[in-house]
N, C-alpha and C. Protein backbone atom coordinates (compact mmCIF):
# COMPACT_ATOMS: atom_id res chain seq x y z
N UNK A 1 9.16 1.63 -15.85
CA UNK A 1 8.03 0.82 -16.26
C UNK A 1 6.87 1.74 -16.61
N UNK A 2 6.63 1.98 -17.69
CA UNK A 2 5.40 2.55 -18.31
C UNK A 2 4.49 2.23 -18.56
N UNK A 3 4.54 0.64 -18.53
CA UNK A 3 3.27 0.11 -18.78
C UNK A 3 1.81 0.47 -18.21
N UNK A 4 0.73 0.02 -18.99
CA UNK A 4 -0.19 0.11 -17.73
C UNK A 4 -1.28 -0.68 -16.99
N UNK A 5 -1.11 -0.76 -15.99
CA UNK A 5 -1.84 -2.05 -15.13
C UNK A 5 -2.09 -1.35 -14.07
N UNK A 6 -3.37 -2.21 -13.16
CA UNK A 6 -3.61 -1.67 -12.29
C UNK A 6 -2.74 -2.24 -11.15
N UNK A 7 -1.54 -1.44 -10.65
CA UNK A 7 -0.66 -1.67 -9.45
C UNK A 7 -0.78 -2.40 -8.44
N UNK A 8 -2.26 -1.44 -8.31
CA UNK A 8 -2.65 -2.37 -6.67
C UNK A 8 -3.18 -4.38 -6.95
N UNK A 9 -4.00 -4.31 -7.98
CA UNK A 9 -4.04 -5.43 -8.06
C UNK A 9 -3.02 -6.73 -8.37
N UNK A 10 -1.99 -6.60 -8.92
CA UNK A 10 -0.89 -6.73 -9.34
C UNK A 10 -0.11 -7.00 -7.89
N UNK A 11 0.10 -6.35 -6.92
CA UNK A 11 0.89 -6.67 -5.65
C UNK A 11 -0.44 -7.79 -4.89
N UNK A 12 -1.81 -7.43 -5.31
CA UNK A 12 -2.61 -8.10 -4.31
C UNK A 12 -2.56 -9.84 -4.91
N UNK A 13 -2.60 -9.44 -6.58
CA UNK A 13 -1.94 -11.02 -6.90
C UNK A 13 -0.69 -11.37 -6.75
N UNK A 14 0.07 -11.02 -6.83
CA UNK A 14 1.35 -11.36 -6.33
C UNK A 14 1.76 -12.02 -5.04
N UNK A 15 0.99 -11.31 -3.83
CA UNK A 15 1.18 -11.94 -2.38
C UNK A 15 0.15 -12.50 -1.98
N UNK A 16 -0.63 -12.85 -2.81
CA UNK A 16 -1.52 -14.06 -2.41
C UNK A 16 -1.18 -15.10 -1.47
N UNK A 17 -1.03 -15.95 -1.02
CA UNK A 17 -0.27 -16.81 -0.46
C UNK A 17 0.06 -18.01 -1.16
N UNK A 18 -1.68 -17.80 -2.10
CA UNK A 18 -0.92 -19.65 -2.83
C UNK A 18 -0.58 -18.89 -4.37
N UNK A 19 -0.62 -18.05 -4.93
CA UNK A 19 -0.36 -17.25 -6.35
C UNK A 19 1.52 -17.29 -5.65
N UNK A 20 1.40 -16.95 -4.71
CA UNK A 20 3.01 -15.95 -4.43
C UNK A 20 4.18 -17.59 -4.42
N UNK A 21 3.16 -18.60 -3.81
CA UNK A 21 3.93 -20.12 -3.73
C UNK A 21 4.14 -21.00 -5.05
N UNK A 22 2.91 -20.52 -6.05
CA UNK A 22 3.42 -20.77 -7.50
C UNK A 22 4.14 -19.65 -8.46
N UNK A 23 4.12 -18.89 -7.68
CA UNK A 23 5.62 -18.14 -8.48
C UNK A 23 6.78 -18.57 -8.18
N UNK A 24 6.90 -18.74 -6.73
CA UNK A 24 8.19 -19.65 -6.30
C UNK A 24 8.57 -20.73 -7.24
N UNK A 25 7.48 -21.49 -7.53
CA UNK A 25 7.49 -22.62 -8.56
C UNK A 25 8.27 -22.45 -9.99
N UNK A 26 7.93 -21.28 -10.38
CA UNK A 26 7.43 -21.09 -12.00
C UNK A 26 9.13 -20.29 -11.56
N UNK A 27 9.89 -19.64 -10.65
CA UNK A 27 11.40 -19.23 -10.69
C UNK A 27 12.25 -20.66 -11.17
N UNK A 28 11.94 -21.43 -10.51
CA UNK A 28 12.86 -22.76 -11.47
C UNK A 28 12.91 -23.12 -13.06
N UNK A 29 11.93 -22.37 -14.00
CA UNK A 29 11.46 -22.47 -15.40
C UNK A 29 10.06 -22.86 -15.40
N UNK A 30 9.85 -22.94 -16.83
CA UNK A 30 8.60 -23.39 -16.92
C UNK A 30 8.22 -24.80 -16.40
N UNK A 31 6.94 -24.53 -16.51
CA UNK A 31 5.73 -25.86 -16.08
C UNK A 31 4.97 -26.39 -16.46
N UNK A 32 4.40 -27.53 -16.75
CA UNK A 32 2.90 -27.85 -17.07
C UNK A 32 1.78 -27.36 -16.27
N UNK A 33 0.88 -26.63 -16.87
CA UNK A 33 -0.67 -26.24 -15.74
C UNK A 33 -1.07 -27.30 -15.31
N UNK A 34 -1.31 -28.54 -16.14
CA UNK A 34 -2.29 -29.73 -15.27
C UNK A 34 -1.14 -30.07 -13.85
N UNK A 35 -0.04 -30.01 -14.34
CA UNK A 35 0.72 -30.47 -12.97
C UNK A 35 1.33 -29.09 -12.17
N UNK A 36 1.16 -28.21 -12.55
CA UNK A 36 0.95 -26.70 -11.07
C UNK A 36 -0.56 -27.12 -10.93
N UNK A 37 -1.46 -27.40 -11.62
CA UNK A 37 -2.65 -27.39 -11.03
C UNK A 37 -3.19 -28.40 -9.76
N UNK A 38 -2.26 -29.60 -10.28
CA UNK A 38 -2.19 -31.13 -9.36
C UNK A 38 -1.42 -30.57 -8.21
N UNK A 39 -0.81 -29.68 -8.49
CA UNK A 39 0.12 -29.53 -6.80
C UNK A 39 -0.11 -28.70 -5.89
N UNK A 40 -1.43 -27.88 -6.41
CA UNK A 40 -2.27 -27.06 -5.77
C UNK A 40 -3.96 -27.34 -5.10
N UNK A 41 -3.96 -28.60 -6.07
CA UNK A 41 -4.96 -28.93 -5.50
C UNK A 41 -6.02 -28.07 -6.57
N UNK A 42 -5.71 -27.74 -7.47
CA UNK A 42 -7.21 -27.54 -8.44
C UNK A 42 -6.73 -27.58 -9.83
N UNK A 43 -8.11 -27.29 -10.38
CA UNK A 43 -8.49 -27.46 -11.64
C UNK A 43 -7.21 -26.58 -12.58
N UNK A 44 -6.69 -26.90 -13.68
CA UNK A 44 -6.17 -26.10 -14.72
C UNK A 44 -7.02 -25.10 -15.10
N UNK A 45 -7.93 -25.13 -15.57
CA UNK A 45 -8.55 -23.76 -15.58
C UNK A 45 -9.10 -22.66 -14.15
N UNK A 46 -9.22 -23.65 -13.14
CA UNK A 46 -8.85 -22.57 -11.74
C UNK A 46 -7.29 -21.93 -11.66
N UNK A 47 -6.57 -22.97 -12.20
CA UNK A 47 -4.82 -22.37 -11.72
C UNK A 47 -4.70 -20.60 -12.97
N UNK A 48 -5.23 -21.30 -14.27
CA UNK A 48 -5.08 -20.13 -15.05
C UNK A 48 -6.27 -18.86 -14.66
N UNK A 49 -7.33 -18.76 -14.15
CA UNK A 49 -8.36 -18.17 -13.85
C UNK A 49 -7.68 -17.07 -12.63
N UNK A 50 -6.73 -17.82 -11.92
CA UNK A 50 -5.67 -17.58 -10.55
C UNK A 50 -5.10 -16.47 -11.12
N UNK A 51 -4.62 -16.80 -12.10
CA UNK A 51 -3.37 -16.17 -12.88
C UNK A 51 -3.28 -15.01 -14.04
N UNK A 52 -4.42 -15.26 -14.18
CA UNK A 52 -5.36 -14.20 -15.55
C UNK A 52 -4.65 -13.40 -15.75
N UNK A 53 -4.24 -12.26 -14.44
CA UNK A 53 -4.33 -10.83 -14.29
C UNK A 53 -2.71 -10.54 -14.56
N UNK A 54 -1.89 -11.54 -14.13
CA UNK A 54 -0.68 -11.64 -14.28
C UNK A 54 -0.20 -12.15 -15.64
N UNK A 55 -1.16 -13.00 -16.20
CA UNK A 55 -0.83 -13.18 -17.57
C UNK A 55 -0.92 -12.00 -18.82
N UNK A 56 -1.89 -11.52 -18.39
CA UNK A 56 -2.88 -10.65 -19.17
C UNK A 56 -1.47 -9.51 -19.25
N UNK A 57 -0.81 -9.30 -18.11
CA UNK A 57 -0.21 -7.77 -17.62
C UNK A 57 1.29 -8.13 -18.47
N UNK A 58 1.78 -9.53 -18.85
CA UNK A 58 3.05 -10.17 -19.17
C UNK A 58 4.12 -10.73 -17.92
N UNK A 59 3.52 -10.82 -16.51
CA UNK A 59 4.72 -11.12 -15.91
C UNK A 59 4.73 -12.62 -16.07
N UNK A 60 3.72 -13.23 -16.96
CA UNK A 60 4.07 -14.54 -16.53
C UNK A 60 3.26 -14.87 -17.93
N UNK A 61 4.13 -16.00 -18.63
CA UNK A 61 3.78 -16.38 -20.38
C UNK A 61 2.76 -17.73 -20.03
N UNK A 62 2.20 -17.73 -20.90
CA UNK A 62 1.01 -18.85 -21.16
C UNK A 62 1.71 -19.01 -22.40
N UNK A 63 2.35 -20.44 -22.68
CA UNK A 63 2.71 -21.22 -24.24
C UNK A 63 1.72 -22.52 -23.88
N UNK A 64 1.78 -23.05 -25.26
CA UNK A 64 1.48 -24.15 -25.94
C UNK A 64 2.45 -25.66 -26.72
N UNK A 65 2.63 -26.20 -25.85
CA UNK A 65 3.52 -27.28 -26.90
C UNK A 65 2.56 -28.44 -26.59
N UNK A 66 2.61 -29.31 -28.10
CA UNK A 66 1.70 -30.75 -28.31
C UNK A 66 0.31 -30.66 -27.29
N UNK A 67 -0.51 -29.26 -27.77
CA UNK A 67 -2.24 -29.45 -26.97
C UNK A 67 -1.55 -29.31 -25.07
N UNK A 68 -0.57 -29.04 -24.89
CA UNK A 68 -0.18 -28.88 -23.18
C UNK A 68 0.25 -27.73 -22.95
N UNK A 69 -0.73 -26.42 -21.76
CA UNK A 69 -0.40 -25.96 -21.70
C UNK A 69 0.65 -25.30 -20.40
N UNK A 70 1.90 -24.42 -20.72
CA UNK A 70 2.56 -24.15 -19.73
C UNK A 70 2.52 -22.64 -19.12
N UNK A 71 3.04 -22.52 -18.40
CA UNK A 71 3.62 -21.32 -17.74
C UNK A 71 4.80 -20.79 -17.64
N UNK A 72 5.25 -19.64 -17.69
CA UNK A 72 6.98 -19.37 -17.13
C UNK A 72 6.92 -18.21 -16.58
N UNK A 73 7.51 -17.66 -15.84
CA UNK A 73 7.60 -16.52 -15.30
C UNK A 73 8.21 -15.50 -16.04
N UNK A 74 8.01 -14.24 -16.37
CA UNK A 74 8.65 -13.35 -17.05
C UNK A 74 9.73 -12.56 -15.69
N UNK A 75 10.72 -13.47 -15.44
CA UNK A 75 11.88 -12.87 -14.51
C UNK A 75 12.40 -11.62 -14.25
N UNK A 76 12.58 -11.25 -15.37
CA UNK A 76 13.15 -9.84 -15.56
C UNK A 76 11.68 -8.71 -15.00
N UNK A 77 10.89 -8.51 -15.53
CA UNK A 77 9.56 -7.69 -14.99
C UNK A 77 9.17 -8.02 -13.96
N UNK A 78 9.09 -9.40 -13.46
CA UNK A 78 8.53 -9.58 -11.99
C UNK A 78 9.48 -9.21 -10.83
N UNK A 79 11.09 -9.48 -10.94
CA UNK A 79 11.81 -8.72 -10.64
C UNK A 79 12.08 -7.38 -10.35
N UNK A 80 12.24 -6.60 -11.53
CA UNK A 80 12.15 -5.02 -11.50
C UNK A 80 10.52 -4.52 -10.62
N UNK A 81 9.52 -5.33 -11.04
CA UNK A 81 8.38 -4.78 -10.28
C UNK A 81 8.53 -4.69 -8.40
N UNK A 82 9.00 -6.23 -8.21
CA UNK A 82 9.04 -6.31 -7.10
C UNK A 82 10.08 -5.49 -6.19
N UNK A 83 10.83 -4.84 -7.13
CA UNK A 83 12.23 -4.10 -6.73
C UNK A 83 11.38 -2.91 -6.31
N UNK A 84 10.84 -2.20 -7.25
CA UNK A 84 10.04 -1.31 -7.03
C UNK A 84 9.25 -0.91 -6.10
N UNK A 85 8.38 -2.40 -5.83
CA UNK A 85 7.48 -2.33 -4.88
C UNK A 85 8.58 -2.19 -3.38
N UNK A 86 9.23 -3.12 -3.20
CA UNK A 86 10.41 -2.92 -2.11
C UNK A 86 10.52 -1.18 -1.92
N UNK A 87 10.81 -0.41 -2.93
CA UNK A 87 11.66 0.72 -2.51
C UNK A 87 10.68 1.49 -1.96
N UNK A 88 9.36 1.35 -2.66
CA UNK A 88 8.27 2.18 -2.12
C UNK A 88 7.87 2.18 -0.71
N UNK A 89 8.11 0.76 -0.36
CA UNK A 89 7.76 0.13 1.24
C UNK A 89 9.07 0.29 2.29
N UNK A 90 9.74 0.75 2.07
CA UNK A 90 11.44 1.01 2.84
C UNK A 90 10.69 2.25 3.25
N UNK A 91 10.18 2.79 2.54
CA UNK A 91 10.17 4.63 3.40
C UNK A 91 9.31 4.72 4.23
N UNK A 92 7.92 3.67 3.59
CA UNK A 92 7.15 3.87 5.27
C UNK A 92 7.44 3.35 6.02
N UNK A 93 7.95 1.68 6.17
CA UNK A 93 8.45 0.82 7.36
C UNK A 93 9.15 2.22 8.09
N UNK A 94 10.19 2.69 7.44
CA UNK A 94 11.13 3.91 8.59
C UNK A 94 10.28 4.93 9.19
N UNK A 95 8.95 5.44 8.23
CA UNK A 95 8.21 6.78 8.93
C UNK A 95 7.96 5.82 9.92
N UNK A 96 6.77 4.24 10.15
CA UNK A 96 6.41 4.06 10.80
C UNK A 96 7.04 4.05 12.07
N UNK A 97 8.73 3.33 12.08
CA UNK A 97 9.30 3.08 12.72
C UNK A 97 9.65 4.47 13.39
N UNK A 98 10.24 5.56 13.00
CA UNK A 98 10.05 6.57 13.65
C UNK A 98 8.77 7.30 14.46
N UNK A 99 7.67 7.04 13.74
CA UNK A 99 6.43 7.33 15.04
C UNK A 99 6.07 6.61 15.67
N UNK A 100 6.53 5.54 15.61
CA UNK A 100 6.77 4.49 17.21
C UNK A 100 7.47 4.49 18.03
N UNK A 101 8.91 5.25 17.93
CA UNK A 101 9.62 5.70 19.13
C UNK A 101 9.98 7.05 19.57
């Protein structure tokens, strides 16, 4: 991945708690925003405002059909990212775990 984004922000949106529960969402296919927005409890332009940084970066598409807009997850990149992020976090969990016993 060569792209460039800022990393840290990117994992900090990602595990949000309610960003990380509408990704869960958006793994079944796409969505309507007014109705991720209704199931979150806010505004369509709060849900996309949520989402900016992730849109902006490509892990997740903003389309248009008939004036409604949706969401989908870009699977493949949010995937490989999160793979990534995993491998990075395996080596400290073990340092840690080794200077704890």
């Amino acid at each position: 991945m060569s792209e460039s984004f800022d990393r840290e922000k990117i994992v900090d949106c990602m595990f949000d708690p309610i960003t990380s529960e509408i990704l869960a969402e958006l793994e079944d296919g796409k969505k309507e925003c007014s109705i991720l927005g209704d199931q979150f409890s806010m505004s369509e332009s709060d849900l996309l405002k949520r989402l900016d940084y992730l849109i902006e970066c490509s892990f997740l598409f903003k389309t248009f059909e008939n004036d409604k807009c949706f969401l989908s997850a870009n699977a493949e990149k949010l995937g490989l990212y999160l793979k990534a992020v995993m491998l990075l976090m395996v080596p400290l969990v073990v340092w840690k775990l080794w200077i704890v016993t």
